[in-house]
N, C-alpha and C. Protein backbone atom coordinates (compact mmCIF):
# COMPACT_ATOMS: atom_id res chain seq x y z
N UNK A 1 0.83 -1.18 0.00
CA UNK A 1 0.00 0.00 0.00
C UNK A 1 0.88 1.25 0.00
N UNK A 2 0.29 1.93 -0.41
CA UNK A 2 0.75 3.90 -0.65
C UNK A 2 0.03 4.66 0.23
N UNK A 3 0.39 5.23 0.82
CA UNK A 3 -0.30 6.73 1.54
C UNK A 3 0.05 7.77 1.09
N UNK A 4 -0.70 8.46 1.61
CA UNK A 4 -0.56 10.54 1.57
C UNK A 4 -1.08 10.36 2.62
N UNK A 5 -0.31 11.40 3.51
CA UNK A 5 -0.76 11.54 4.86
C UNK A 5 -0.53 13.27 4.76
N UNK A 6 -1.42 13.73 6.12
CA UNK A 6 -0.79 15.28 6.51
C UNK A 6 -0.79 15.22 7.91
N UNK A 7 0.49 16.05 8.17
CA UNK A 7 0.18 15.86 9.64
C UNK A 7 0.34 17.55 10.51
N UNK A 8 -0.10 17.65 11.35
CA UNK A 8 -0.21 19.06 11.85
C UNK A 8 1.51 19.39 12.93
N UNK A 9 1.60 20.36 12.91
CA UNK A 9 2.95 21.11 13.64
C UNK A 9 1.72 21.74 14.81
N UNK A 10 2.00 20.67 16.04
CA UNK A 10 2.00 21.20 17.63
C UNK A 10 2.64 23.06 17.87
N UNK A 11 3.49 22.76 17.19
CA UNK A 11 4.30 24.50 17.52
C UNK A 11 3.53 25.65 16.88
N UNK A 12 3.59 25.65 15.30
CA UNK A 12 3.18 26.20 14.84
C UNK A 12 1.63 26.51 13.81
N UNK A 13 1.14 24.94 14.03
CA UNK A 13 -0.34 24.56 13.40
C UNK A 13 -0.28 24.75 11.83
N UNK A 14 0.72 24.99 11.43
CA UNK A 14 1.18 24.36 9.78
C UNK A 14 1.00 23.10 9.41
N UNK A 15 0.32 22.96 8.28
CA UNK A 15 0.27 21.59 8.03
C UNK A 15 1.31 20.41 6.74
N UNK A 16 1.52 19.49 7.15
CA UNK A 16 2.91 19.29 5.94
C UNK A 16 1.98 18.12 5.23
N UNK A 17 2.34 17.74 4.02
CA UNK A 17 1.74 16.46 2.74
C UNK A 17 2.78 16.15 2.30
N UNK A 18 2.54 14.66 2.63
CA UNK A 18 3.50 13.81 1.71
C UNK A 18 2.92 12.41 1.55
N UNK A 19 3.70 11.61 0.92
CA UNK A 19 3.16 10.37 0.66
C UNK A 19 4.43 9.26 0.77
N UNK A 20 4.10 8.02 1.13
CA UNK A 20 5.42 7.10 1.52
C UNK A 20 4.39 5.93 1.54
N UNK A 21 5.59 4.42 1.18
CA UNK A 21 4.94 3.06 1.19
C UNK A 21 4.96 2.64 2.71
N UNK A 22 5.35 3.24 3.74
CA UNK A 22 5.69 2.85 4.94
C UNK A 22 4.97 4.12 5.79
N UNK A 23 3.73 4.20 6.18
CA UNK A 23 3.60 4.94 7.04
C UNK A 23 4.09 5.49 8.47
N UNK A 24 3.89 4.02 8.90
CA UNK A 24 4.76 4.30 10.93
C UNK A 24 6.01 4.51 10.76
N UNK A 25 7.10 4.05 9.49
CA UNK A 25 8.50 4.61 9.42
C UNK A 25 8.29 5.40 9.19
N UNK A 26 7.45 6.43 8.23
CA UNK A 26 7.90 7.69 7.97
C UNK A 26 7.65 8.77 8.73
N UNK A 27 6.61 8.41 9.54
CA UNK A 27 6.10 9.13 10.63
C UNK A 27 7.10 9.70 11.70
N UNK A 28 7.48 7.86 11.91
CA UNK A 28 9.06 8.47 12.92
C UNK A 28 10.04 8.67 13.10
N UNK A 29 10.33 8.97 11.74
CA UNK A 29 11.46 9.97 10.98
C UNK A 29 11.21 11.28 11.29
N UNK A 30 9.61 11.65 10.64
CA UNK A 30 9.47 13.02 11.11
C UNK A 30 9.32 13.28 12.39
N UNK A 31 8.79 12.27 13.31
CA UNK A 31 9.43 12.53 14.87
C UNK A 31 10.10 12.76 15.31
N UNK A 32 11.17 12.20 14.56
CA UNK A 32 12.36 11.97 15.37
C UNK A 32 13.45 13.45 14.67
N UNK A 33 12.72 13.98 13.95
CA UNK A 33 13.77 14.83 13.18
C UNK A 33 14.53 14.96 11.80
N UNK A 34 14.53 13.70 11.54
CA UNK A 34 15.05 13.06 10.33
C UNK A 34 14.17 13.95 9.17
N UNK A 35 13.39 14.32 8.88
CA UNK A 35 12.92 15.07 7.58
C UNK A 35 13.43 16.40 7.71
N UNK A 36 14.11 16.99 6.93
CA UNK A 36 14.68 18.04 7.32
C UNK A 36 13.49 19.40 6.89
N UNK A 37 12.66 18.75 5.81
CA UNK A 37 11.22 19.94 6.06
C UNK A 37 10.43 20.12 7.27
N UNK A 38 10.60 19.30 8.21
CA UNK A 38 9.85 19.42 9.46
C UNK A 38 10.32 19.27 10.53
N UNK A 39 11.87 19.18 10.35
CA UNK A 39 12.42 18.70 11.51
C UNK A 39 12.46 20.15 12.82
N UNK A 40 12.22 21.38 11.99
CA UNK A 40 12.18 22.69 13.07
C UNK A 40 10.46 22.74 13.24
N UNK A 41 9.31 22.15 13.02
CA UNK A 41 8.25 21.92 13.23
C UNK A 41 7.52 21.39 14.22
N UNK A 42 8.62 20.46 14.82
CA UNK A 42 8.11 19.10 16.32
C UNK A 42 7.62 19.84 17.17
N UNK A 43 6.87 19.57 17.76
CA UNK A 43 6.20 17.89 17.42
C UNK A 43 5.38 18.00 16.38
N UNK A 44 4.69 16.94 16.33
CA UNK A 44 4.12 16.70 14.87
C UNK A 44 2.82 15.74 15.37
N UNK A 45 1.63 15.86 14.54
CA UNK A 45 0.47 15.05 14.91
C UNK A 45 0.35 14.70 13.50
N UNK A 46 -0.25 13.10 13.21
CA UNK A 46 -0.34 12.60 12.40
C UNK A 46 -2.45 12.91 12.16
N UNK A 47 -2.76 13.52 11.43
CA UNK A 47 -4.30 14.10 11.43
C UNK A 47 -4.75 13.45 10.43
N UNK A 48 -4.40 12.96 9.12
CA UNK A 48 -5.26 12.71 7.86
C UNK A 48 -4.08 11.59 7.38
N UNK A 49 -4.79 11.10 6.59
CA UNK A 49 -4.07 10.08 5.33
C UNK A 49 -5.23 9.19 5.02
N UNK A 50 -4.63 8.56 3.80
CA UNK A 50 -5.78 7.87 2.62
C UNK A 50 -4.75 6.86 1.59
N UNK A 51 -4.91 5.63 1.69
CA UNK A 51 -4.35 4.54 1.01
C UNK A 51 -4.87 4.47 0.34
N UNK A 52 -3.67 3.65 -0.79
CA UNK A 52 -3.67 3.40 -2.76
C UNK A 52 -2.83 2.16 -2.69
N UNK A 53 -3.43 1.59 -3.66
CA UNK A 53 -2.63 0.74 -4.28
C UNK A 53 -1.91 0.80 -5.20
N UNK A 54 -1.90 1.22 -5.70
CA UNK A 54 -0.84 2.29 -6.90
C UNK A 54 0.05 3.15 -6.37
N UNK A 55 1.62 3.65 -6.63
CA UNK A 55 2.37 4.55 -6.11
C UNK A 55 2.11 5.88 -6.92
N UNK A 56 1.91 5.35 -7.87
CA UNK A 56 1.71 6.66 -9.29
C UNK A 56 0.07 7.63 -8.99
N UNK A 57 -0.82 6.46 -8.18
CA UNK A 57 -2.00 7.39 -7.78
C UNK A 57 -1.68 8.38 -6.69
N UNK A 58 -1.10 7.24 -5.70
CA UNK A 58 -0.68 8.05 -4.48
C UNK A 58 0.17 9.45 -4.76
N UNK A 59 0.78 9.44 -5.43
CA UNK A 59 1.32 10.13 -5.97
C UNK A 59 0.66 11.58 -6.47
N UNK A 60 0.04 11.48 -7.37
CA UNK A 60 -0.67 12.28 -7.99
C UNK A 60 -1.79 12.88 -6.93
N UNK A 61 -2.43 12.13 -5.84
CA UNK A 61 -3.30 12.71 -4.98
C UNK A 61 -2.47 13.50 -4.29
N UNK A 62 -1.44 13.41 -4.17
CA UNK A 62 -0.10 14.10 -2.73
C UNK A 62 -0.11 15.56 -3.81
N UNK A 63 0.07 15.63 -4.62
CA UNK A 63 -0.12 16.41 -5.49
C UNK A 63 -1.05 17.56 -5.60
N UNK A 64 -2.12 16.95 -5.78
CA UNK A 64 -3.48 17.28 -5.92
C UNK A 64 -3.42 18.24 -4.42
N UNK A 65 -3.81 17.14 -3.69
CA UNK A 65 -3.57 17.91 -2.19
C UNK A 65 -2.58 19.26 -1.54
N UNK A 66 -1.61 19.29 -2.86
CA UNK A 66 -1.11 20.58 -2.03
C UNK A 66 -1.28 21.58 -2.94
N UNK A 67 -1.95 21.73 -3.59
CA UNK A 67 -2.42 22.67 -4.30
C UNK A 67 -3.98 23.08 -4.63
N UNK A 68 -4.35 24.27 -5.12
CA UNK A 68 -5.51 24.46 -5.71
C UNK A 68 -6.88 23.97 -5.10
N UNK A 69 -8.04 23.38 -6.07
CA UNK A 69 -9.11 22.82 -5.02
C UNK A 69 -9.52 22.05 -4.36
N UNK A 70 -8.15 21.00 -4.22
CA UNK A 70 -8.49 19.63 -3.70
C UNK A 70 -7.76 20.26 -2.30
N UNK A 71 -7.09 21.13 -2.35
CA UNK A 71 -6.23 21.79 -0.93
C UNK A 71 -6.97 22.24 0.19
N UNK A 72 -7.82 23.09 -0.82
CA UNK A 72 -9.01 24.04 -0.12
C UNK A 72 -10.12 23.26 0.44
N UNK A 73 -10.22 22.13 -0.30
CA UNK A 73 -11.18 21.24 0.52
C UNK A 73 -11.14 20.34 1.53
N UNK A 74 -9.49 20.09 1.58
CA UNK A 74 -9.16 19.28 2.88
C UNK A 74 -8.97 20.29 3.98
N UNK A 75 -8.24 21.57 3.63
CA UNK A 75 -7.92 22.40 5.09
C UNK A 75 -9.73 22.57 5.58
N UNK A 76 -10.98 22.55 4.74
CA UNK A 76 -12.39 22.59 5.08
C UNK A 76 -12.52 21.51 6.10
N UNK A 77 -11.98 20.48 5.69
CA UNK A 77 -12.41 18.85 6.25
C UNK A 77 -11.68 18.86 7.36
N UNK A 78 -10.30 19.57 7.71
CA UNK A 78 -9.97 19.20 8.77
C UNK A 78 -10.17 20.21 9.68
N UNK A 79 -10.58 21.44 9.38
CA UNK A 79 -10.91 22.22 10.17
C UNK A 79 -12.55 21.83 10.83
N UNK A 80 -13.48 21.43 10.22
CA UNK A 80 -14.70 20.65 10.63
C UNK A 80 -14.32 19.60 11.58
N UNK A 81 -13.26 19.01 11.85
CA UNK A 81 -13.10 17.75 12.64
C UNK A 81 -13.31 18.57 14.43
């Protein structure tokens, strides 16, 4: 399986998108510091993600998601939570 996940910055309430075949590793990489886009961000909450079976979909949704109207409709969705 493929994910896109987003996860929220505790510090600053920025939200980061990405996508990886390994969710709980990549997660605690960005825990731990290891992503250097988020590593001045920690802590970090894991809030959203959505599995594919395809890397090339996953892909293209990670995409989708950080831009334009598929963007605008998730910061909607997670602000409703």
């Amino acid at each position: 399986m493929f994910y896109v996940y987003v996860l929220k910055s505790k510090k600053d309430g920025k939200i980061y998108i990405g996508s990886t075949y390994d969710l709980k590793k990549r997660f605690k990489k960005h825990c731990d510091g290891e992503v250097k886009s988020t590593s001045f961000r920690r802590p970090l909450v894991l809030i959203y993600y959505e599995c594919y079976v395809k890397e090339d979909i996953a892909r293209k949704r990670e995409k989708q998601l950080k831009s334009g109207k598929a963007h605008m409709e998730l910061l909607k969705r997670l602000k409703e939570r």
